[in-house]
C-alpha atoms as a PDB file:
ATOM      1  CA  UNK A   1       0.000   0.000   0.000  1.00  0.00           C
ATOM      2  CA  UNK A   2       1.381   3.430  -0.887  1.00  0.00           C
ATOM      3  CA  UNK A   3       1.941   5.784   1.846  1.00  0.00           C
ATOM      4  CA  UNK A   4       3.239   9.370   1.736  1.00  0.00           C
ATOM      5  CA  UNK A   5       4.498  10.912   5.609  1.00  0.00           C
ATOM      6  CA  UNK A   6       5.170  13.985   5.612  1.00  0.00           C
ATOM      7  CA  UNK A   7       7.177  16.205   8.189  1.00  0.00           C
ATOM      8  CA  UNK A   8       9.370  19.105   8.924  1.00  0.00           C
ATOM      9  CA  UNK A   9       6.712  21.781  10.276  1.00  0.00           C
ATOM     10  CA  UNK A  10       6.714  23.818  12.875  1.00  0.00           C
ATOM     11  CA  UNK A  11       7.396  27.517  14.271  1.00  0.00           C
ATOM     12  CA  UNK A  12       9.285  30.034  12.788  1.00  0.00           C
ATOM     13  CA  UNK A  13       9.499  33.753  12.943  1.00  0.00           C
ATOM     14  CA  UNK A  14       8.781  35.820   9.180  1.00  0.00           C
ATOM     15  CA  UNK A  15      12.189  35.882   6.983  1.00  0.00           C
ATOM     16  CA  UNK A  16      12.875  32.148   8.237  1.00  0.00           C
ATOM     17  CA  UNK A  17      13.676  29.359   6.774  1.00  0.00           C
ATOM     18  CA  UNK A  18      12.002  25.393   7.420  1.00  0.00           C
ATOM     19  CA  UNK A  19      12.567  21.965   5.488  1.00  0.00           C
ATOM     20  CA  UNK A  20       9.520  19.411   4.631  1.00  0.00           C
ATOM     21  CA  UNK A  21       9.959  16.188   4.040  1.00  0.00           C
ATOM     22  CA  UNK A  22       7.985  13.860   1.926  1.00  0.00           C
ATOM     23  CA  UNK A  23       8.861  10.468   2.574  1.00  0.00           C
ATOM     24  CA  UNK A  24       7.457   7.232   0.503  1.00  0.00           C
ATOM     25  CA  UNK A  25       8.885   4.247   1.714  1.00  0.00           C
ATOM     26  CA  UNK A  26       7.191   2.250  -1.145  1.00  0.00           C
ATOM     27  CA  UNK A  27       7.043   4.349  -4.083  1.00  0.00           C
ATOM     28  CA  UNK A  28       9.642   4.659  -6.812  1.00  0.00           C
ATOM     29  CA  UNK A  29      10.693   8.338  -7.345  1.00  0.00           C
ATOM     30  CA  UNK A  30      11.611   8.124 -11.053  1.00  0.00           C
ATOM     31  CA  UNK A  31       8.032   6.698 -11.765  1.00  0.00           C
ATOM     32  CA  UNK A  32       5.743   8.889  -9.681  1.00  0.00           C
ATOM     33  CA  UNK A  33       5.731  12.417  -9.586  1.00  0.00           C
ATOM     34  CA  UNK A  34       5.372  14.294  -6.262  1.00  0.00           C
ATOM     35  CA  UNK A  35       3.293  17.461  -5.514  1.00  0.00           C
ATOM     36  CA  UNK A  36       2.841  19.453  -2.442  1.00  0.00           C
ATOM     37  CA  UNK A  37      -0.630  21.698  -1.483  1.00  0.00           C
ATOM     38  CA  UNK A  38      -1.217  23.551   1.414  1.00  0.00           C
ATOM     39  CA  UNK A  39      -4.203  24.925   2.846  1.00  0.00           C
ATOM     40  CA  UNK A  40      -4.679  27.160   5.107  1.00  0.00           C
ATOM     41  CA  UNK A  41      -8.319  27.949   7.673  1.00  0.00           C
ATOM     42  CA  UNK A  42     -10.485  29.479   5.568  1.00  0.00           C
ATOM     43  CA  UNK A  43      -9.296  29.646   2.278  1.00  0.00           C
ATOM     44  CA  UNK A  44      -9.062  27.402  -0.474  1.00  0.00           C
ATOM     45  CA  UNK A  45      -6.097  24.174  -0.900  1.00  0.00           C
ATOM     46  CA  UNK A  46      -3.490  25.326  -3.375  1.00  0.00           C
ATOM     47  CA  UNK A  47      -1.304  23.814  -5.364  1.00  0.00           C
ATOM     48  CA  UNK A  48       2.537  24.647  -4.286  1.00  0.00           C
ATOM     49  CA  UNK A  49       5.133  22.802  -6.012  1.00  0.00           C
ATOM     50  CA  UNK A  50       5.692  19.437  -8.083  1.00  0.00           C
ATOM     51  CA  UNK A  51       8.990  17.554  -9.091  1.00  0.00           C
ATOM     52  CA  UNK A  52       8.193  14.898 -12.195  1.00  0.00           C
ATOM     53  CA  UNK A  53       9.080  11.489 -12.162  1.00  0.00           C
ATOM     54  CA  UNK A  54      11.508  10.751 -15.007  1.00  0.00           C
ATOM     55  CA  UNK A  55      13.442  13.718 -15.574  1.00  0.00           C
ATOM     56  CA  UNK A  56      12.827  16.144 -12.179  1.00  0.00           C
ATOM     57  CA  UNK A  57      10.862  19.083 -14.175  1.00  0.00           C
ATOM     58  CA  UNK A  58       9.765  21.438 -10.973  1.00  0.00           C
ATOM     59  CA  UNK A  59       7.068  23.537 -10.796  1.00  0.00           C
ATOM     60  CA  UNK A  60       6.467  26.482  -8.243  1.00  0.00           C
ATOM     61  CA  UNK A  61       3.174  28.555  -7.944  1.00  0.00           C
ATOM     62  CA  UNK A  62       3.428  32.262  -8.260  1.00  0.00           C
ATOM     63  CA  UNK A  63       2.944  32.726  -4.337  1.00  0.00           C
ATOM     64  CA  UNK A  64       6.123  30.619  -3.741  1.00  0.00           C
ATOM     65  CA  UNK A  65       8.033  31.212  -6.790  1.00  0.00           C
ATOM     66  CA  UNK A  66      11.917  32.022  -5.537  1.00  0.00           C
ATOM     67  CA  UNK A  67      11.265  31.339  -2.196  1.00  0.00           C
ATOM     68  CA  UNK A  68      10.856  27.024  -2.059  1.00  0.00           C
ATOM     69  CA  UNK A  69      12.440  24.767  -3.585  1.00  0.00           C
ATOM     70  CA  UNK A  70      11.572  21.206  -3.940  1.00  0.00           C
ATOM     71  CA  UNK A  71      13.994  18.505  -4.585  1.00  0.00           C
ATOM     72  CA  UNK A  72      14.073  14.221  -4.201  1.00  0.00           C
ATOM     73  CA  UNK A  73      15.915  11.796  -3.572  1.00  0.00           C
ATOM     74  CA  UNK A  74      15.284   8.690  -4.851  1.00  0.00           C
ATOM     75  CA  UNK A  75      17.882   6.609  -2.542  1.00  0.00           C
ATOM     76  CA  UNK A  76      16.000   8.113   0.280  1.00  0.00           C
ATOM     77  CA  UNK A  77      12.363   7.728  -1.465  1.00  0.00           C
ATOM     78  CA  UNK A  78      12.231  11.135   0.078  1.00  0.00           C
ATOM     79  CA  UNK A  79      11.120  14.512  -1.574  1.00  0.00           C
ATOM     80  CA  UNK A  80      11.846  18.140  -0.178  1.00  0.00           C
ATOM     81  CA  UNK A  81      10.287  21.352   0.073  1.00  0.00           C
ATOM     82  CA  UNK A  82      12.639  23.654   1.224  1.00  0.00           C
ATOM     83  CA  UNK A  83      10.887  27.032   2.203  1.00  0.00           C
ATOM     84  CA  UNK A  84      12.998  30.504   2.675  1.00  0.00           C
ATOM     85  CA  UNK A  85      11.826  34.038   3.242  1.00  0.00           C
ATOM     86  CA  UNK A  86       8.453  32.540   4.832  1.00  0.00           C
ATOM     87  CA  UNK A  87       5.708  35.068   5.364  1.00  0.00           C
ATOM     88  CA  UNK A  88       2.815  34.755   7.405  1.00  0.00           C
ATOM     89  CA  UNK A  89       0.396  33.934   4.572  1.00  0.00           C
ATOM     90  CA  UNK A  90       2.140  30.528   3.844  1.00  0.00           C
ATOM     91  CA  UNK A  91       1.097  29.193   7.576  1.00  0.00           C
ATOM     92  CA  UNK A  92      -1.109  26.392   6.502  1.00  0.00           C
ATOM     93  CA  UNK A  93      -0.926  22.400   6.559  1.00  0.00           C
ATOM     94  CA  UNK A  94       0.941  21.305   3.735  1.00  0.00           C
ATOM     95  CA  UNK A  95       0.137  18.033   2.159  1.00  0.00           C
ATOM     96  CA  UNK A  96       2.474  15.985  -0.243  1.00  0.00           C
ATOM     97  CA  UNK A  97       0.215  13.808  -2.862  1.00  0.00           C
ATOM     98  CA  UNK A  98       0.553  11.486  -5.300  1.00  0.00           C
ATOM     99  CA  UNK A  99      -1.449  10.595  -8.292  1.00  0.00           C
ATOM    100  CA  UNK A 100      -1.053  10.146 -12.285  1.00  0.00           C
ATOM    101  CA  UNK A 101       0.010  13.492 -12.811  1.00  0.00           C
ATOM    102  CA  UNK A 102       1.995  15.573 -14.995  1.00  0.00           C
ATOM    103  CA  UNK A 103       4.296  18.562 -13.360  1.00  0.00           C
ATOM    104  CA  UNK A 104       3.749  21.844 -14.938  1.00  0.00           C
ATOM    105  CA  UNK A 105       1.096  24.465 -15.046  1.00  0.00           C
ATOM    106  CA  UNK A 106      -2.241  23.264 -13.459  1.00  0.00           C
ATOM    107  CA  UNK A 107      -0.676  19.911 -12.614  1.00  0.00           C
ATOM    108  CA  UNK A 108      -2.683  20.875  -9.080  1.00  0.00           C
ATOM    109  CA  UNK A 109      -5.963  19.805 -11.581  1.00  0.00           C
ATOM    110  CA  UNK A 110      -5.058  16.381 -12.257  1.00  0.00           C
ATOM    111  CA  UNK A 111      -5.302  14.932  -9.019  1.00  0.00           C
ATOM    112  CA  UNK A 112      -8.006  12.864  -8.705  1.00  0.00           C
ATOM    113  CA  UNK A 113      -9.678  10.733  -6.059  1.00  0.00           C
ATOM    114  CA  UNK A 114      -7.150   7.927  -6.801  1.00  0.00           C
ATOM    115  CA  UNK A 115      -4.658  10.421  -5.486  1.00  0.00           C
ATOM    116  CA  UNK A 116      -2.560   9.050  -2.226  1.00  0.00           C
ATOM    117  CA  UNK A 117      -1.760  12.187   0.629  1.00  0.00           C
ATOM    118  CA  UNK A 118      -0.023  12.432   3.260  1.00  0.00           C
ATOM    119  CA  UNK A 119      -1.305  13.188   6.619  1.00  0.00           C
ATOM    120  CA  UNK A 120       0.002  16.930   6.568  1.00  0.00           C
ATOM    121  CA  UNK A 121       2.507  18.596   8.227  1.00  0.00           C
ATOM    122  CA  UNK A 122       1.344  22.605   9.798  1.00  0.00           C
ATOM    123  CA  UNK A 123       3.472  25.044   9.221  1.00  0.00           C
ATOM    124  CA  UNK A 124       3.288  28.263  10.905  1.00  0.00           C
ATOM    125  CA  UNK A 125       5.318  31.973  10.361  1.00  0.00           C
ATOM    126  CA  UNK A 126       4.901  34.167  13.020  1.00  0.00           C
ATOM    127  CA  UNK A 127       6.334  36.471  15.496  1.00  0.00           C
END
């Protein structure tokens, strides 16, 4: 059975800096492509960041664009999400998924209900 755990979250002041993990003890990295949402209370789940299976094409959305970077390692069936410059507005639980999807623009849009998530990991950015 796939499984996706995700973790890394926690506290940190504006301008900081924190590390997700994505780990997928059972999943192949260079056949499934990796995405991360977050959502935070009250507003609607967005689509952060993918890294493609074969070849590592990333994807950022505009909000995070320069700021995270996501990265894998296949040895470690672990992908990253490494956040810098974190505002308040990206506190929210971010998810890591799974699913028969392409990385690139709207990539968020082909995740169906087949799609396997991780439990979520909150991350919050305040002082």
């Amino acid at each position: 059975q796939v499984q996706l755990v995700e973790s890394g979250g926690g506290l940190v002041q504006p301008g900081g800096s924190l590390r997700l993990s994505c780990k997928a003890p059972r999943l192949n990295l260079d056949v499934y492509t990796i995405g991360w949402f977050r959502q935070a209370p009250g507003k609607e789940r967005e689509g952060v960041s993918c890294i493609s299976d074969r070849d590592g094409t990333t994807f950022y959305a505009d909000s995070v664009k320069g700021r995270f970077a996501i990265s894998k390692d296949n040895a470690e069936n672990t992908v990253y999400l490494q956040m810098s410059s974190l505002k308040p507005e990206d506190t929210a639980v971010y998810y890591c998924v799974t699913d028969a999807i392409a990385c690139g623009s709207n990539w968020y849009l082909g995740v169906t209900v087949e799609g396997v998530w991780g439990q979520g990991t909150q991350v919050t950015v305040s002082s």
